[in-house]
C-alpha atoms as a PDB file:
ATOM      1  CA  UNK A   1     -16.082  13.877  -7.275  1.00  0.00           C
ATOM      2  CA  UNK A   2     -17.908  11.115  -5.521  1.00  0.00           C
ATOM      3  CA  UNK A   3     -16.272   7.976  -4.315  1.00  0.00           C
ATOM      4  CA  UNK A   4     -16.810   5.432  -7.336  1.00  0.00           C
ATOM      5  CA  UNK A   5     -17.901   2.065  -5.301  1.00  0.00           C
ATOM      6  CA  UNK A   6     -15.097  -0.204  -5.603  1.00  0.00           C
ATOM      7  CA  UNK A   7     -14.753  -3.230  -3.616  1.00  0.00           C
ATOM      8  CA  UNK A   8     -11.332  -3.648  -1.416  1.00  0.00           C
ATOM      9  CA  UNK A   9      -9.839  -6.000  -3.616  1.00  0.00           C
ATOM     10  CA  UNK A  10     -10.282  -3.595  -6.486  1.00  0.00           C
ATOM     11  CA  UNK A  11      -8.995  -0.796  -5.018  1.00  0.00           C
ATOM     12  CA  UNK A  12      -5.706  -2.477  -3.679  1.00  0.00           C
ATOM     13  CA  UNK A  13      -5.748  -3.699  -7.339  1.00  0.00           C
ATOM     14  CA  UNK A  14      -5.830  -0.068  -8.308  1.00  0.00           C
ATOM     15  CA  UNK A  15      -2.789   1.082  -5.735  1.00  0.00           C
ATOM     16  CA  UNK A  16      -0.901  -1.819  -7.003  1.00  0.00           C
ATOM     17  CA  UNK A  17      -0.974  -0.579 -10.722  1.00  0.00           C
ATOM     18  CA  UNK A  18      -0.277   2.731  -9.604  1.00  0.00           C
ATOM     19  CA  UNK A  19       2.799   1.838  -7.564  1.00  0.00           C
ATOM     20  CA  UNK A  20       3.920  -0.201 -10.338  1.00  0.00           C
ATOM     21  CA  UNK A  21       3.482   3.095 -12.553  1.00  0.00           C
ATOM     22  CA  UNK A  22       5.885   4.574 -10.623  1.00  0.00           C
ATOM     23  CA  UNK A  23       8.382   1.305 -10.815  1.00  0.00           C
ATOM     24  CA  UNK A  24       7.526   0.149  -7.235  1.00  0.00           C
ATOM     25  CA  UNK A  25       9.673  -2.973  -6.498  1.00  0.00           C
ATOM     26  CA  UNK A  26       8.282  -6.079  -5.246  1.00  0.00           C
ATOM     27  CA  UNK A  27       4.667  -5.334  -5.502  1.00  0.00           C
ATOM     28  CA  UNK A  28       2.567  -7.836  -2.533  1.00  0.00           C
ATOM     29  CA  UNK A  29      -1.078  -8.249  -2.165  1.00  0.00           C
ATOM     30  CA  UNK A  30      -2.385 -10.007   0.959  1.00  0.00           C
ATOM     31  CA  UNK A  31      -5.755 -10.605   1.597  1.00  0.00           C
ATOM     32  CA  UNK A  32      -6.604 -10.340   5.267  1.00  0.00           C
ATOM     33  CA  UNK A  33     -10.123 -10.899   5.215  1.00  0.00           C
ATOM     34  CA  UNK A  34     -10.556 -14.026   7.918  1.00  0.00           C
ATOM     35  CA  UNK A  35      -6.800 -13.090   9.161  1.00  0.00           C
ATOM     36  CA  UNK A  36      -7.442  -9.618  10.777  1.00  0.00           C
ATOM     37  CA  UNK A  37      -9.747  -7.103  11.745  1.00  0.00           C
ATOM     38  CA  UNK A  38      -7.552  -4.491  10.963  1.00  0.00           C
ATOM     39  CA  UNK A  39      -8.268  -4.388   6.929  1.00  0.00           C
ATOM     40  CA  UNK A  40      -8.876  -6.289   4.330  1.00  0.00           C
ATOM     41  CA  UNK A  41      -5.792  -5.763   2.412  1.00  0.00           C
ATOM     42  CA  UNK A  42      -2.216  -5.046   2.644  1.00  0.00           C
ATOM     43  CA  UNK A  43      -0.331  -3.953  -0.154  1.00  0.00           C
ATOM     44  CA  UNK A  44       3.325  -4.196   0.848  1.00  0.00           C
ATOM     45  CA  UNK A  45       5.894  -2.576  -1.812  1.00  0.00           C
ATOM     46  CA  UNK A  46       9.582  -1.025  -2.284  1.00  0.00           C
ATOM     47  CA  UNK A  47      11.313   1.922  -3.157  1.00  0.00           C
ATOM     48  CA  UNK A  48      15.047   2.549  -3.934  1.00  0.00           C
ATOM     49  CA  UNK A  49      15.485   5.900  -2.035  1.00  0.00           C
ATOM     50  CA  UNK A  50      13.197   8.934  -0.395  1.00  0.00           C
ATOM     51  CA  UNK A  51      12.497  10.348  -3.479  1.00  0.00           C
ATOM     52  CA  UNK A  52      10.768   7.348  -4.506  1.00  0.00           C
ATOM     53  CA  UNK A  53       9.060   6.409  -2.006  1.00  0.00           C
ATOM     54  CA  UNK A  54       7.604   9.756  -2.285  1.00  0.00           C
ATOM     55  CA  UNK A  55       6.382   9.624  -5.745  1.00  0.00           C
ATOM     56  CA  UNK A  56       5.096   6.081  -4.746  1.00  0.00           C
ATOM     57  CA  UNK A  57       2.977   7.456  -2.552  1.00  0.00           C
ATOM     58  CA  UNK A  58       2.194  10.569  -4.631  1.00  0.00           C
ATOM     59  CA  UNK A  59       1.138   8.449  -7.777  1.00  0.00           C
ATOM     60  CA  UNK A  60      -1.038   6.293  -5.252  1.00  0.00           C
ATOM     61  CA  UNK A  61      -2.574   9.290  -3.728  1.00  0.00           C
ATOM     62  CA  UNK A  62      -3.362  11.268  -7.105  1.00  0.00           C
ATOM     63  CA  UNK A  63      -4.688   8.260  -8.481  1.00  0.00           C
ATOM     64  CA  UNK A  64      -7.134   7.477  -5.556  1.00  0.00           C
ATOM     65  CA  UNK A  65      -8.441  11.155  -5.404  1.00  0.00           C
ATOM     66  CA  UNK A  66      -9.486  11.061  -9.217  1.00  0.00           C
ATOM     67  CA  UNK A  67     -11.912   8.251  -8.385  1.00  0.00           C
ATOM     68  CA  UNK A  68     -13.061  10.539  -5.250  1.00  0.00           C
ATOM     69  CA  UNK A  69     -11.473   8.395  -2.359  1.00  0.00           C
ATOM     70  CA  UNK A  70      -8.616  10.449   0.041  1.00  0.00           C
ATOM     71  CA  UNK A  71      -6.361   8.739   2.570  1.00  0.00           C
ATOM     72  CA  UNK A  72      -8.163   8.490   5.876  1.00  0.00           C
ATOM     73  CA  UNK A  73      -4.533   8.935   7.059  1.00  0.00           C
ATOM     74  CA  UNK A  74      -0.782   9.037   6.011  1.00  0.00           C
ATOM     75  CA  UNK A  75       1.932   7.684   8.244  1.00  0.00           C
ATOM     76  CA  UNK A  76       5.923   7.677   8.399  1.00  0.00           C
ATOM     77  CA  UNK A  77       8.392  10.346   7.615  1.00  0.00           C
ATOM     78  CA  UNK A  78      10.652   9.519   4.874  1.00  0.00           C
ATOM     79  CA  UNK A  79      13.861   9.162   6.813  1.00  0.00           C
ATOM     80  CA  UNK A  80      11.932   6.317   8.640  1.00  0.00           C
ATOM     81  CA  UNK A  81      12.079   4.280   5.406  1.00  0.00           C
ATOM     82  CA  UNK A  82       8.513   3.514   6.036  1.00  0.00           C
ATOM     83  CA  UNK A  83       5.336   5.180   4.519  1.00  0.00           C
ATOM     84  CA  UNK A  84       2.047   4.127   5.280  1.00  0.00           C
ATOM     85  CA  UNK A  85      -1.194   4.809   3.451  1.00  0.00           C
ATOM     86  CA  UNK A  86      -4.738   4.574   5.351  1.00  0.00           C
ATOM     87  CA  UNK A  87      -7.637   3.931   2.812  1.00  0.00           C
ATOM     88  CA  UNK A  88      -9.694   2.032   5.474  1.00  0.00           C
ATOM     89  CA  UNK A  89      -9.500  -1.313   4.465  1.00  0.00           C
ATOM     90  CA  UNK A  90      -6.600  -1.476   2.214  1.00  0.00           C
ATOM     91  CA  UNK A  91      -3.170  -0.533   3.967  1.00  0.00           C
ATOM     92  CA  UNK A  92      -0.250   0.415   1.693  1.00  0.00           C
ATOM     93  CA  UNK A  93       3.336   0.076   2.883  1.00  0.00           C
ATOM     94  CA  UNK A  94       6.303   1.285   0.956  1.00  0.00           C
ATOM     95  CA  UNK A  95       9.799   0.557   2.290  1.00  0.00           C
ATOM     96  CA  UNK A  96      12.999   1.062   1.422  1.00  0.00           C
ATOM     97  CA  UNK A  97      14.653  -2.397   1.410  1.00  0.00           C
ATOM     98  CA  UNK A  98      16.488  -2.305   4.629  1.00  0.00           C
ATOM     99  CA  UNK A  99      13.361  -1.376   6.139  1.00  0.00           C
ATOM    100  CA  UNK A 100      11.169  -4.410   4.574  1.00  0.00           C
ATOM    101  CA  UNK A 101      13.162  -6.723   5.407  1.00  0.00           C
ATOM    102  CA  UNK A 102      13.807  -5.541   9.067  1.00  0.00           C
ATOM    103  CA  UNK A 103       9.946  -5.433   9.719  1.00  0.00           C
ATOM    104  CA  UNK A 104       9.176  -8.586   7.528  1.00  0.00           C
ATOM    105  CA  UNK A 105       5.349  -8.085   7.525  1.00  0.00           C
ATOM    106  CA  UNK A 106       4.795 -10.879   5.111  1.00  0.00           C
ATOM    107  CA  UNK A 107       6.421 -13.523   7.262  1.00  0.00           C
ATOM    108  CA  UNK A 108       4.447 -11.671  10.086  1.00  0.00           C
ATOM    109  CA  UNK A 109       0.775 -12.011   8.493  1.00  0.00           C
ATOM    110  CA  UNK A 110       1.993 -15.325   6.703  1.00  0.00           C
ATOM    111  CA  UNK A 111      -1.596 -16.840   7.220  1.00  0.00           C
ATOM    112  CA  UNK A 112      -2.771 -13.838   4.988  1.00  0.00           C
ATOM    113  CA  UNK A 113      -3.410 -15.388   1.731  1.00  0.00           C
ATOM    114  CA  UNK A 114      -0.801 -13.635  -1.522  1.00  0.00           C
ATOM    115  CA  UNK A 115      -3.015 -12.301  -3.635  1.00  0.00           C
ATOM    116  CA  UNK A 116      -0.364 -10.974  -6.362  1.00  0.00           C
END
């Protein structure tokens, strides 16, 4: 299947409702466009335990793939309590909550505007 053209925005959109399919806890959007080079969108989000995190990432993942768009990578081992999902300009991070609130990205790209 080809990539359906969707803009950043909408695909982070897309990730969000996914991870919320799957009960993802505290569901952030920040727009980085103006902030960072890096991407244009973070989506920062929580899971209660491995196995959740997992089928975060799994729903996000399945979901992406049906509209023709793969991971350009996939980063974190479980036990790290830190997944990360590379779909160029939209960056997904799902934490356990330990782990969020150690690394505290949203206090760390606080000039990124919240865009849910």
């Amino acid at each position: 299947m080809e990539n359906t053209p969707l803009t950043s925005l909408d695909l982070a959109r897309r990730c969000r409702e996914l991870a919320l399919d799957k009960k993802a806890e505290d569901v952030v959007l920040l727009d980085l466009r103006g902030v960072s080079d890096i991407c244009d969108v973070f989506l920062i989000c929580t899971g209660s335990a491995e196995p959740h995190l997992k089928a975060i990432a799994g729903s996000i993942e399945t979901g992406l793939k049906e509209l023709g768009h793969r991971p350009r990578g996939r980063d974190g081992v479980i036990a790290s309590h830190w997944m990360v999902l590379d779909y160029n300009d939209v960056l997904i991070h799902i934490f356990r909550r330990d782990a969020r609130s150690h690394y505290a990205l949203e206090q760390l790209w606080g000039d990124a505007k919240r865009i849910a």
